[in-house]
Protein backbone atom coordinates (compact mmCIF):
# COMPACT_ATOMS: atom_id res chain seq x y z
CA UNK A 1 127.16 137.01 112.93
CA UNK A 2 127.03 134.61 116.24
CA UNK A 3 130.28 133.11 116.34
CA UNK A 4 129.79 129.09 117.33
CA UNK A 5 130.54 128.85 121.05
CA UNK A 6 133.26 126.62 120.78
CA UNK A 7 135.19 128.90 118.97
CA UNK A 8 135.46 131.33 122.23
CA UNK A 9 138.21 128.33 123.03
CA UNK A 10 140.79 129.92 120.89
CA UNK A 11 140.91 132.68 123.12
CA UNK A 12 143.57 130.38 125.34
CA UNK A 13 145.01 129.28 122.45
CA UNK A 14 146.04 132.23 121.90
CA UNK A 15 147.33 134.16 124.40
CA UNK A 16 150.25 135.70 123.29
CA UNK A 17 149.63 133.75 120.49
CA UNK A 18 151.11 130.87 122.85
CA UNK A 19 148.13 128.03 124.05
CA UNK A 20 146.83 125.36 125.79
CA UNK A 21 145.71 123.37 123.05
CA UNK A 22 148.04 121.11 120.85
CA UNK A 23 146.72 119.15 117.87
CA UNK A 24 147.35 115.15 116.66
CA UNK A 25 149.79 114.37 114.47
CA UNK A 26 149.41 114.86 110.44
CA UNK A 27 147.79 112.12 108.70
CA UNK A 28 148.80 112.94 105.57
CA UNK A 29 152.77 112.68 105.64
CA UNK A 30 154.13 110.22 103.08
CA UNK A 31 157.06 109.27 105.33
CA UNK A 32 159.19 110.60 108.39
CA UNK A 33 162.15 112.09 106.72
CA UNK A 34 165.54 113.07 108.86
CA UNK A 35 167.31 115.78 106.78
CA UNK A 36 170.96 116.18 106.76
CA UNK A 37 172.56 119.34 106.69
CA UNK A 38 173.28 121.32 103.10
CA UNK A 39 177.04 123.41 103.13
CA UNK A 40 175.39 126.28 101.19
CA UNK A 41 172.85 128.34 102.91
CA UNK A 42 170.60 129.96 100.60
CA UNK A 43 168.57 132.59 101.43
CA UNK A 44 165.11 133.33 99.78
CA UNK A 45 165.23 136.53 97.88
CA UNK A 46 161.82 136.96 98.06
CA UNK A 47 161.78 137.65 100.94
CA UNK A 48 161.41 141.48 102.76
CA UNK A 49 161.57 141.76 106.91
CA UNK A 50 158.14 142.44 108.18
CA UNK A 51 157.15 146.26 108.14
CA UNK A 52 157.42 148.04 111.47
CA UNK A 53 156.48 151.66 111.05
CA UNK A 54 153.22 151.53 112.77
CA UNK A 55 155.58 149.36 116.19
CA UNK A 56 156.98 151.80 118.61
CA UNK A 57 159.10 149.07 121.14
CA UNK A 58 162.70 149.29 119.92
CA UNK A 59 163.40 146.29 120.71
CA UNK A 60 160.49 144.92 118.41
CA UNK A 61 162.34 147.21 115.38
CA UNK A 62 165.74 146.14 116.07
CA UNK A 63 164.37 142.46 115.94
CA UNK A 64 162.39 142.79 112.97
CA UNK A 65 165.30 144.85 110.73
CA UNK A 66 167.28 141.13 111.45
CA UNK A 67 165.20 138.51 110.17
CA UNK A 68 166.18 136.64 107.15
CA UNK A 69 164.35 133.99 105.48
CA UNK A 70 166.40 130.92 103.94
CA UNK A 71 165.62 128.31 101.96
CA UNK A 72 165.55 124.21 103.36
CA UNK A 73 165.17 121.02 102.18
CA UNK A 74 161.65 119.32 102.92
CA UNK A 75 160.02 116.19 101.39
CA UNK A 76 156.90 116.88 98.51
CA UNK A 77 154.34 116.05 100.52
CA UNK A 78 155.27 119.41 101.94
CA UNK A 79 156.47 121.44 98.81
CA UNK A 80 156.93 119.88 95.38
CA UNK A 81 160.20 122.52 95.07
CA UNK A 82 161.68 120.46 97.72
CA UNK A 83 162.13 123.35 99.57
CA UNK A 84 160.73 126.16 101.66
CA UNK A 85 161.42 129.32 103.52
CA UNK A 86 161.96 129.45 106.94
CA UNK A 87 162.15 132.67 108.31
CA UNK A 88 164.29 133.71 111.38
CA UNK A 89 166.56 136.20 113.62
CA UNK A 90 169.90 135.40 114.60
CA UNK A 91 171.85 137.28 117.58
CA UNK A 92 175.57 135.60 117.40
CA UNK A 93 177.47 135.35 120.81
CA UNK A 94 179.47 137.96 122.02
CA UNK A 95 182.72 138.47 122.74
CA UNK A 96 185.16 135.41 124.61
CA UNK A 97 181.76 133.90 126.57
CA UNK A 98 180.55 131.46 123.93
CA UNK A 99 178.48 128.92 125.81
CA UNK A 100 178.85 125.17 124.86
CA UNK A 101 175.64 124.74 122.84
CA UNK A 102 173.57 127.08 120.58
CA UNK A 103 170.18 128.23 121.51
CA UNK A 104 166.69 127.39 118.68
CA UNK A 105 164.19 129.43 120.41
CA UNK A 106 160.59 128.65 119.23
CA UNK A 107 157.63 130.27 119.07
CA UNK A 108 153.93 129.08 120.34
CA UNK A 109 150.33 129.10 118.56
CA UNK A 110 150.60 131.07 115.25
CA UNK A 111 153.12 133.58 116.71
CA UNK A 112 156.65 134.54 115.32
CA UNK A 113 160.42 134.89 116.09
CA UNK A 114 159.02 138.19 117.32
CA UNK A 115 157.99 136.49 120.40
CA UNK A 116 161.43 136.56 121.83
CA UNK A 117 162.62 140.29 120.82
CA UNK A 118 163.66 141.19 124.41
CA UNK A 119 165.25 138.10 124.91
CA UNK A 120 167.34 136.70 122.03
CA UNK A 121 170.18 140.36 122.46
CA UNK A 122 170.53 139.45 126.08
CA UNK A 123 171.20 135.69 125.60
CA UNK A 124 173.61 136.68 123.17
CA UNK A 125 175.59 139.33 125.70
CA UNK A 126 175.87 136.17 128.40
CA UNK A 127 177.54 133.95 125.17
CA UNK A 128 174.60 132.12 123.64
CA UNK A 129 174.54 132.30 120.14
CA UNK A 130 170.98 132.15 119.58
CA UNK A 131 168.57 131.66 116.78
CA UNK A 132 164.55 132.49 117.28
CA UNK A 133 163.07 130.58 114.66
CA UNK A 134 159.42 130.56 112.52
CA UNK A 135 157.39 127.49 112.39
CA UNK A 136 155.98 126.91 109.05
CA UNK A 137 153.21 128.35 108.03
CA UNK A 138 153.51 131.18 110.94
CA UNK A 139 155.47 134.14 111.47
CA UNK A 140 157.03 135.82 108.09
CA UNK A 141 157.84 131.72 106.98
CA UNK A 142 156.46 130.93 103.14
CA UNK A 143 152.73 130.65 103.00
CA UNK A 144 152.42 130.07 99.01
CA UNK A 145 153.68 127.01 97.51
CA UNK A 146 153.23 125.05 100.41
CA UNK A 147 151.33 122.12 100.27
CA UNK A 148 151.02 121.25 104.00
CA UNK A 149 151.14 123.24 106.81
CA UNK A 150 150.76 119.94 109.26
CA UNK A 151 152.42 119.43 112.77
CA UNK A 152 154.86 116.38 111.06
CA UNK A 153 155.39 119.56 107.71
CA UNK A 154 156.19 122.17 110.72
CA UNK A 155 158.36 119.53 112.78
CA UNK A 156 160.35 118.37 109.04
CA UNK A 157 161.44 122.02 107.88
CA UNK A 158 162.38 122.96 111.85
CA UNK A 159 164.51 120.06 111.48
CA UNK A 160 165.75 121.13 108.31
CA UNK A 161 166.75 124.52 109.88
CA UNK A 162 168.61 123.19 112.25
CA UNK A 163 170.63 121.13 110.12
CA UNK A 164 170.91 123.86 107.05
CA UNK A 165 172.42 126.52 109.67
CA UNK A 166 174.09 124.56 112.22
CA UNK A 167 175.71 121.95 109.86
CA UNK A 168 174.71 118.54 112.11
CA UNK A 169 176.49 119.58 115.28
CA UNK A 170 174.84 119.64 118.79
CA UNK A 171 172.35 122.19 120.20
CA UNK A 172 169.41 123.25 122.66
CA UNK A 173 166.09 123.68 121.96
CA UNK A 174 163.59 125.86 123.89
CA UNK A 175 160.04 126.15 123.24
CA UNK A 176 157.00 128.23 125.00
CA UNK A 177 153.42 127.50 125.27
CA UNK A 178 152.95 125.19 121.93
CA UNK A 179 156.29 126.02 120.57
CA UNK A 180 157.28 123.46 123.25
CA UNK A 181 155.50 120.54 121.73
CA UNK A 182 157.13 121.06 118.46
CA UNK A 183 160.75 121.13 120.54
CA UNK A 184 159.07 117.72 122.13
CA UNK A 185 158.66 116.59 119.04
CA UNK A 186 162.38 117.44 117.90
CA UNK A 187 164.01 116.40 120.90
CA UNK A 188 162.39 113.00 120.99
CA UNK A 189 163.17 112.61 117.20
CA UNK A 190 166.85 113.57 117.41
CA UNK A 191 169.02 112.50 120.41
CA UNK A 192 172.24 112.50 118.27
CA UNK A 193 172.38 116.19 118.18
CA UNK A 194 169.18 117.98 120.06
CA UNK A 195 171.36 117.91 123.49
CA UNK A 196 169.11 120.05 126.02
CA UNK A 197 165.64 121.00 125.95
CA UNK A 198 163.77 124.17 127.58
CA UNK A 199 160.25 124.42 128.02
CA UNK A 200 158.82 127.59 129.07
CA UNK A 201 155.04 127.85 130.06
CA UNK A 202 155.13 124.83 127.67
CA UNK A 203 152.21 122.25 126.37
CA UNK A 204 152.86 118.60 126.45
CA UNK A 205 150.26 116.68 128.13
CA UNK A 206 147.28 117.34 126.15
CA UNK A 207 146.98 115.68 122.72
CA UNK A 208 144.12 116.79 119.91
CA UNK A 209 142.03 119.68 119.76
CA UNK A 210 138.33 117.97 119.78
CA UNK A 211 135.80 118.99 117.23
CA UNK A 212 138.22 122.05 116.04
CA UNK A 213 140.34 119.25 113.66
CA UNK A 214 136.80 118.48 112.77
CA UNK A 215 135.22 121.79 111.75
CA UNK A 216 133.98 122.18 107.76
CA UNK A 217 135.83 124.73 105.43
CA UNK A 218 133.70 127.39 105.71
CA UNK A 219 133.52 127.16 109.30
CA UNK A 220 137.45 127.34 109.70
CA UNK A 221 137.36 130.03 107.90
CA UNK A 222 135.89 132.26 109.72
CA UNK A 223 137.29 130.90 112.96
CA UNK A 224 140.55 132.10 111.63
CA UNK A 225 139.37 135.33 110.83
CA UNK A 226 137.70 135.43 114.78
CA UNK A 227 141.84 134.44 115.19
CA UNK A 228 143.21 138.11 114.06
CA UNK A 229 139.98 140.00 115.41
CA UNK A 230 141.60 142.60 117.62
CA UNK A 231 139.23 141.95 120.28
CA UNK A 232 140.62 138.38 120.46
CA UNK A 233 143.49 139.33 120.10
CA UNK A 234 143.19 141.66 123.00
CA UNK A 235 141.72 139.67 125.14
CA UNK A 236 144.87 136.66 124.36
CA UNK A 237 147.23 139.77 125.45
CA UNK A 238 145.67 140.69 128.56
CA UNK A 239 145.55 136.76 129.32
CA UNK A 240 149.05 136.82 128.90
CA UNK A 241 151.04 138.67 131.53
CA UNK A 242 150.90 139.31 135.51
CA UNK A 243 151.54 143.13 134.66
CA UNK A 244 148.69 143.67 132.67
CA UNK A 245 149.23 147.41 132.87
CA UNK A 246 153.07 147.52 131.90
CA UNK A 247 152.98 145.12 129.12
CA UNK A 248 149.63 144.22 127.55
CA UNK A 249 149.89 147.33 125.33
CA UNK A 250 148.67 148.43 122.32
CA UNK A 251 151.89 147.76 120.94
CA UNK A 252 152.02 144.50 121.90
CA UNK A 253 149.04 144.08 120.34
CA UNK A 254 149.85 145.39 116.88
CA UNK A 255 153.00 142.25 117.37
CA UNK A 256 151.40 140.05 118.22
CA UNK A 257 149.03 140.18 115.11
CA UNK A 258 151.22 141.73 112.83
CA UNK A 259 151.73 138.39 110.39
CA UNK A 260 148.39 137.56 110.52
CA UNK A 261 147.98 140.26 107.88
CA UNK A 262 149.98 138.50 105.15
CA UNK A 263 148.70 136.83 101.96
CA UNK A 264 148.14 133.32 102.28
CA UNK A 265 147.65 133.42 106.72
CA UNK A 266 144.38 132.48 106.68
CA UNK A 267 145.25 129.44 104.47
CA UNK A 268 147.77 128.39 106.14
CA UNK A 269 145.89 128.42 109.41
CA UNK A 270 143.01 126.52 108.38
CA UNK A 271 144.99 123.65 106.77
CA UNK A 272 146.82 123.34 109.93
CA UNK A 273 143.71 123.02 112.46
CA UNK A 274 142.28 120.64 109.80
CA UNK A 275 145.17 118.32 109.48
CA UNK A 276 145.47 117.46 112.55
CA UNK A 277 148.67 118.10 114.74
CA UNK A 278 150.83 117.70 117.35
CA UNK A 279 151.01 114.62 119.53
CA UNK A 280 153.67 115.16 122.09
CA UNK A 281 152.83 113.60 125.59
CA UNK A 282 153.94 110.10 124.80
CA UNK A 283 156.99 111.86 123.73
CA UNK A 284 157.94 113.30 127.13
CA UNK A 285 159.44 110.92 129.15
CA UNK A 286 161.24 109.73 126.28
CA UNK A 287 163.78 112.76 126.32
CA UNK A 288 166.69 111.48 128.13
CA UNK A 289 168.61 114.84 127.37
CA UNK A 290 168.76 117.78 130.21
CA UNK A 291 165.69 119.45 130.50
CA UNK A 292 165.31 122.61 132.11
CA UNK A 293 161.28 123.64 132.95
CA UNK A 294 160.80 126.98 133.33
CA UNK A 295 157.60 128.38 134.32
CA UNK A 296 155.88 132.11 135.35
CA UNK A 297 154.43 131.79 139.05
CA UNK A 298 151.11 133.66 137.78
CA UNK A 299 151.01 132.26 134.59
CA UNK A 300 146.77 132.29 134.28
CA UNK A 301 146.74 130.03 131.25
CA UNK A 302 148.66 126.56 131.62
CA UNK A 303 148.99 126.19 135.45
CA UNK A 304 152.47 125.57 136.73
CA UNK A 305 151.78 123.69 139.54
CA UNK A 306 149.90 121.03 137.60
CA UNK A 307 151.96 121.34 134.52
CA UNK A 308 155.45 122.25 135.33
CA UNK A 309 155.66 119.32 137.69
CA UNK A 310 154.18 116.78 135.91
CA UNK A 311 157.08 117.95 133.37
CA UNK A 312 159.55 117.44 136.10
CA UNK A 313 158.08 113.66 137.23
CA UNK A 314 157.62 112.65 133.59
CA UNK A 315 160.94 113.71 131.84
CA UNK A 316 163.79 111.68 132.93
CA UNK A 317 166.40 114.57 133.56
CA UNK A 318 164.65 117.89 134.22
CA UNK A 319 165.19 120.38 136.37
CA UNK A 320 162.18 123.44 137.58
CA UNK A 321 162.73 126.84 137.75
CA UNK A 322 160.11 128.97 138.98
CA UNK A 323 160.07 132.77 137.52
CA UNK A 324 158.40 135.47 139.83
CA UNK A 325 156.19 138.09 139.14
CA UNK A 326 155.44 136.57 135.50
CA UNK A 327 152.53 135.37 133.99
CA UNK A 328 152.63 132.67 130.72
CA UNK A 329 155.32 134.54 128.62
CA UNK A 330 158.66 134.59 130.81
CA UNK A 331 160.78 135.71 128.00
CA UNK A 332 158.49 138.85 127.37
CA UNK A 333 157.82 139.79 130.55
CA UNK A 334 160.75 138.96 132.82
CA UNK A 335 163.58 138.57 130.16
CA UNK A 336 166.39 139.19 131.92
CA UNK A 337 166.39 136.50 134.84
CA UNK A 338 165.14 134.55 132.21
CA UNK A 339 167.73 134.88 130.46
CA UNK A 340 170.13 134.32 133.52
CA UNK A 341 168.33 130.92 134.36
CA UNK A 342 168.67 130.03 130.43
CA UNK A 343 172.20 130.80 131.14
CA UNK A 344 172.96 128.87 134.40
CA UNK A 345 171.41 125.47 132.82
CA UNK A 346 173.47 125.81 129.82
CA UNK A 347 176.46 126.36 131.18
CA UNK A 348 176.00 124.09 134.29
CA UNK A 349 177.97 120.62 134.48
CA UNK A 350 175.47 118.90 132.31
CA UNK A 351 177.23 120.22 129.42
CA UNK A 352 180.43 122.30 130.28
CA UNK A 353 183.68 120.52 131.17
CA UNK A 354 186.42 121.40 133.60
CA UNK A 355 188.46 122.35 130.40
CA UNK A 356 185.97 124.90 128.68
CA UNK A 357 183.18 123.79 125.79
CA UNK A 358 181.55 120.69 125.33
CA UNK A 359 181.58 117.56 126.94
CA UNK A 360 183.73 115.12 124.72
CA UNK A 361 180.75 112.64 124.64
CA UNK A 362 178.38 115.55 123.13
CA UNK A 363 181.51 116.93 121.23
CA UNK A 364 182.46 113.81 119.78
CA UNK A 365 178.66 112.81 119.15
CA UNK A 366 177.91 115.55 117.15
CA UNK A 367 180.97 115.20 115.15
CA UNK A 368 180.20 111.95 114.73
CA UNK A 369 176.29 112.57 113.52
CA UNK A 370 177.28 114.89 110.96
CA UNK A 371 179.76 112.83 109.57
CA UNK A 372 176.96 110.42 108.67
CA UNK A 373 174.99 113.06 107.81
CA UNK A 374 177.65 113.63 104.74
CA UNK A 375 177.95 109.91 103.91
CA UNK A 376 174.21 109.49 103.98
CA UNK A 377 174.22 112.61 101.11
CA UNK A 378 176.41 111.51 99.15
CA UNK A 379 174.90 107.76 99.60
CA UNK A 380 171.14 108.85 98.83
CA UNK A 381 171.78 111.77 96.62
CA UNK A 382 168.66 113.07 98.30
CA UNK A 383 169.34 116.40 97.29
């Protein structure tokens, strides 16, 4: 069967299942909700970490045997439970280095937390305690029960996250390739305690996705199926990286398309490109929080010279770092001064004090937001 030609677009898209599409906002959300944070976290015990046997990279393994899935508070229009499960890996900071803020690394275009397996271990050794979290309706994250798998649905239950597993108090949000319009989204939505922002390789200028949003059932369908064709999928990985030879593998292959073989994926795909989603470039210049821009010198996909500084003239505070030898996927292919430049912005003046740990105003902000957080629970008995 001739695949239509404008499906051959999602081969960007989906580079390292990061790409240079984002989509308009949901239509179909009832209401913008801000969730407060829940005391008890409570993980889904349905849930089983994704199978590795057939994954050689250790680093892929080690990953993988960490995930958990939890359960957080989301509004019906996304779940009539009133909850889903967000799947994610956790690497706690080590030792006396604790950085000021914690780290919510997201993922781009129907990837996973998996995305940032060589990264998340070494942010933790320089004192980040950081979190690599699984937009809904991607990754290992619930697929059945779900009732919408919308930008505003995946925006809601990152939110949610945050709030069930940091408890209201300040962080930093990073995002690559369209996992950085969802942090746009975030950051724009939540001053009070999203505190720093980090887009890598990341998509905010272009809003929509043209006829795509438009496309009939059937035809979705088997654009999603084109989606987790290895051939795409091959050709997204070799799209991905400056070092074609060293890391767009076989392996990374099989990682890169490993959740796209769950119940319920192709679903949740196709009720995402139909509903629309994200909308972030209005957004941008509206972050007033420290933004670090971090961008691969060859990245072939979303081109740094056009992109990364039209991130540093639009946001009000941001700062560019260029990463050498690296194509769109820094934190893949060049994760250790990655991680180093990750390191340097968070612990820079912006956010450290002469004494050690946060600034008062951020301290004292966040203590302050999730004390209204509590008030507004008990208040609303939302829960």
């Amino acid at each position: 069967m001739m695949v239509p030609s404008h499906l051959l677009l999602l081969i960007p898209l989906l580079a390292s299942t990061c790409g240079a599409f984002v989509l308009r906002p949901s239509q179909c959300s009832k209401r913008h909700t801000n969730f407060i944070f829940n005391a008890a976290v409570v993980e889904d015990p349905t849930f089983s970490p994704p199978d590795t046997s057939s994954i050689s990279e250790e680093a892929c393994i080690a990953t993988a045997s960490r995930m958990k899935r939890i359960l957080v508070p989301v509004s019906e229009n996304v779940s009539e439970t009133g909850n889903v499960g967000i799947s994610y890996v956790h690497w706690p900071a080590k030792g006396s280095k604790k950085s000021s803020l914690p780290l919510i690394l997201v993922h781009g275009f129907d990837s996973s937390c998996l995305e940032y397996r060589r990264i998340g271990s070494k942010l933790a050794e320089k004192g980040i305690d950081t979190y690599a979290v699984d937009l809904l309706g991607w990754g290992y994250s619930q697929l059945d029960g779900v009732a919408s798998f919308s930008a505003d649905s995946k925006v809601e239950a990152l939110r949610s996250f945050t709030n069930q597993v940091l408890g209201g108090k300040p962080f930093a949000i990073a995002g690559a390739s369209l996992g950085g319009a969802s942090a746009i989204e975030l950051a724009s939505s939540q001053p009070e305690t999203c505190k720093a922002i980090i887009l890598i390789d990341a998509q905010g200028f272009v809003d929509g996705v043209g006829p795509m949003a438009a496309l009939p059932t059937p035809l979705a369908r088997l654009g999603v199926q084109v989606l987790k064709s290895v051939p795409l999928r091959s050709s997204a990985n070799q799209m991905s990286y400056f070092d074609k030879e060293t890391y767009a593998t076989e392996d990374a292959l099989k990682i890169g398309r490993l959740h796209c073989l769950r119940d319920g994926w192709n679903d949740a795909l196709v009720g995402f490109m139909q509903s629309g989603g994200f909308s972030p470039s209005k957004k941008v210049p509206t972050i007033q929080a420290p933004a670090l821009v971090l961008w691969g010198r060859q990245d072939g996909i979303l081109d740094g010279e056009e992109f990364a500084n039209k991130f540093v003239q639009t946001l009000p505070n941001a700062k560019l770092q260029w990463i050498e030898e690296c194509g769109h996927v820094p934190h893949l292919e060049q994760p250790e001064n990655t991680a180093e430049v990750i390191l340097e912005f968070l612990t820079s003046d912006s956010f450290v004090s002469e004494g050690g740990g946060l600034p008062q105003s951020v301290a004292v902000g966040g203590a302050v937001a999730s004390a209204a957080a509590v008030v507004a629970e008990v208040a609303t008995n939302f829960f």
